[in-house]
C-alpha atoms as a PDB file:
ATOM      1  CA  UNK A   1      64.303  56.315  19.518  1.00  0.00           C
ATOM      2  CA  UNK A   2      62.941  59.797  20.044  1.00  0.00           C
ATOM      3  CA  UNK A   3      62.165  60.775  23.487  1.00  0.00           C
ATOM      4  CA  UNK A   4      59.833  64.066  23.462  1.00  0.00           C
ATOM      5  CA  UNK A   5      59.716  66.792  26.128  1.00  0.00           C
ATOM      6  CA  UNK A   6      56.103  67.687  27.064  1.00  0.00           C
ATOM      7  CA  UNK A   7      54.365  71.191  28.716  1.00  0.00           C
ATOM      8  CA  UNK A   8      53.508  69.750  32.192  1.00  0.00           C
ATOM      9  CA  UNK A   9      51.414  72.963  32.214  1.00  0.00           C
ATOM     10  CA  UNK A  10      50.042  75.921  29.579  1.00  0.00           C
ATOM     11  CA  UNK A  11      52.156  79.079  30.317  1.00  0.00           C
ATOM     12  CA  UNK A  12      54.803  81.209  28.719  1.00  0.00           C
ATOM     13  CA  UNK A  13      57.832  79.906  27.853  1.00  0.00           C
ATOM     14  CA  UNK A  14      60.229  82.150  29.883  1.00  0.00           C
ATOM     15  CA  UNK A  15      63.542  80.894  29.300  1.00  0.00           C
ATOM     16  CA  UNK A  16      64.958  78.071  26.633  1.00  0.00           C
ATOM     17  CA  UNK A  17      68.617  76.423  28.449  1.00  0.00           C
ATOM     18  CA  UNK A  18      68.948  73.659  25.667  1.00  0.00           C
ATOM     19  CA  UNK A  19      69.697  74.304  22.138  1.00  0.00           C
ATOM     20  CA  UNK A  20      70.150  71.432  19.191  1.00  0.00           C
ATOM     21  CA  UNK A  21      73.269  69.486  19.369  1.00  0.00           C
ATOM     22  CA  UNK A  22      73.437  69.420  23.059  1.00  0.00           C
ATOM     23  CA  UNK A  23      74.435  66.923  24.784  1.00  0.00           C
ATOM     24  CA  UNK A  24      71.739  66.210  27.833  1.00  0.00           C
ATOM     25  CA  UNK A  25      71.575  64.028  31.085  1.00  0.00           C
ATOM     26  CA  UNK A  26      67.955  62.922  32.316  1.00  0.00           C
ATOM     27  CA  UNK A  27      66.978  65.297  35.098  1.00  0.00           C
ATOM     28  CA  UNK A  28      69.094  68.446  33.306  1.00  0.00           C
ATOM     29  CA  UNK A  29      67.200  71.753  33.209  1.00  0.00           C
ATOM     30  CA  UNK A  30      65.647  72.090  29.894  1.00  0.00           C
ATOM     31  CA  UNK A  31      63.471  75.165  29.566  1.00  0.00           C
ATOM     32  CA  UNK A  32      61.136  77.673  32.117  1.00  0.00           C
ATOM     33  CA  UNK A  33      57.546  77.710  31.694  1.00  0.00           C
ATOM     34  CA  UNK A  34      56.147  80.768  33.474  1.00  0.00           C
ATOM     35  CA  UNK A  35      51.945  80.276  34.523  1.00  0.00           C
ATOM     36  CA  UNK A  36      50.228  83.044  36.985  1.00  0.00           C
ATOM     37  CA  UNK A  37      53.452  84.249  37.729  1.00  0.00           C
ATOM     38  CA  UNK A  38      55.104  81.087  38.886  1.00  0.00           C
ATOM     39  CA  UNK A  39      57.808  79.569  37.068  1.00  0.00           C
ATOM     40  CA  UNK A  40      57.716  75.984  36.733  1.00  0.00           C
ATOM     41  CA  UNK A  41      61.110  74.354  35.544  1.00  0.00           C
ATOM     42  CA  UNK A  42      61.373  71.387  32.916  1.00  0.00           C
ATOM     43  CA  UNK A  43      63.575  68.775  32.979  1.00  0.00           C
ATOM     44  CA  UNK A  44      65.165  66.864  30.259  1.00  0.00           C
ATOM     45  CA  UNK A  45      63.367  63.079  30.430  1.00  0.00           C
ATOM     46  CA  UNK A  46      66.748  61.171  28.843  1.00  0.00           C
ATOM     47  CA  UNK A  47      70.355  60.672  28.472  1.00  0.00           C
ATOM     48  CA  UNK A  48      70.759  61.894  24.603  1.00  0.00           C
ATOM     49  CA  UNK A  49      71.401  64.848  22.406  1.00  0.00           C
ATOM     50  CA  UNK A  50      68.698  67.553  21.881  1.00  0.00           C
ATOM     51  CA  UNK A  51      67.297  66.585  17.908  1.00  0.00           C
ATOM     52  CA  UNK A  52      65.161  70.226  17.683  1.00  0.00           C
ATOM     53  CA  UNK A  53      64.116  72.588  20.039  1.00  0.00           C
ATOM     54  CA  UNK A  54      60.365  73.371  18.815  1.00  0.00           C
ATOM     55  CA  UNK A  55      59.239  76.796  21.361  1.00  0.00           C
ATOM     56  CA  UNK A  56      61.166  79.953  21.828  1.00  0.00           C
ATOM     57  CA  UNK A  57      61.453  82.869  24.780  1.00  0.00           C
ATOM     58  CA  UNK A  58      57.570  84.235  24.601  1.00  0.00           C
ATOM     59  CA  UNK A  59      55.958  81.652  22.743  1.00  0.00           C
ATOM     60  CA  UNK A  60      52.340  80.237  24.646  1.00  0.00           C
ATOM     61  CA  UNK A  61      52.286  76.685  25.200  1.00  0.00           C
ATOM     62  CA  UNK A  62      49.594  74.681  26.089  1.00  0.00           C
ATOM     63  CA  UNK A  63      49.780  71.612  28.202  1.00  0.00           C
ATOM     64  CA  UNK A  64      51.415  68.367  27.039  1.00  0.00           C
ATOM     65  CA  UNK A  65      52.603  70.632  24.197  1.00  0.00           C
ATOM     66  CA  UNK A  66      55.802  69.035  22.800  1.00  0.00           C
ATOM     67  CA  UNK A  67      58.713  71.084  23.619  1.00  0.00           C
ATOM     68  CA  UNK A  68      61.801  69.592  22.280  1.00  0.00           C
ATOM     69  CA  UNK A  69      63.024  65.974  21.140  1.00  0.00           C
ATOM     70  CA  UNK A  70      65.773  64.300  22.278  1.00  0.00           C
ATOM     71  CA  UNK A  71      67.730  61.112  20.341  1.00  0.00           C
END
């Protein structure tokens, strides 16, 4: 089953550390969100491999925005 990683917050995405195919651990840093010039890490929810990673370096993301999916 898919698991989906969701914004906690809207922001910027300022960095992307996952890429399709990967292999992931729950609790493994996923991506950066940057909001009022904080940066506010996300963490991978799952034990799987990353299906599709759906946001890029710059794109705006509002919250509960679906990130990635892992399988």
């Amino acid at each position: 089953m898919a698991e989906k990683i969701l914004a906690p917050l809207a922001g910027k995405i300022a960095a992307v550390k996952i890429k399709a195919g990967d292999k992931v651990e729950e609790d493994d840093d996923a991506l950066v969100i940057e909001a009022m010039k904080m940066e506010t890490e996300v963490f991978v929810p799952c034990d799987g491999t990353v299906k599709e990673v759906l946001v890029k370096v710059g794109d705006k993301v509002e919250e509960d925005d679906v990130l990635a999916v892992i399988e």
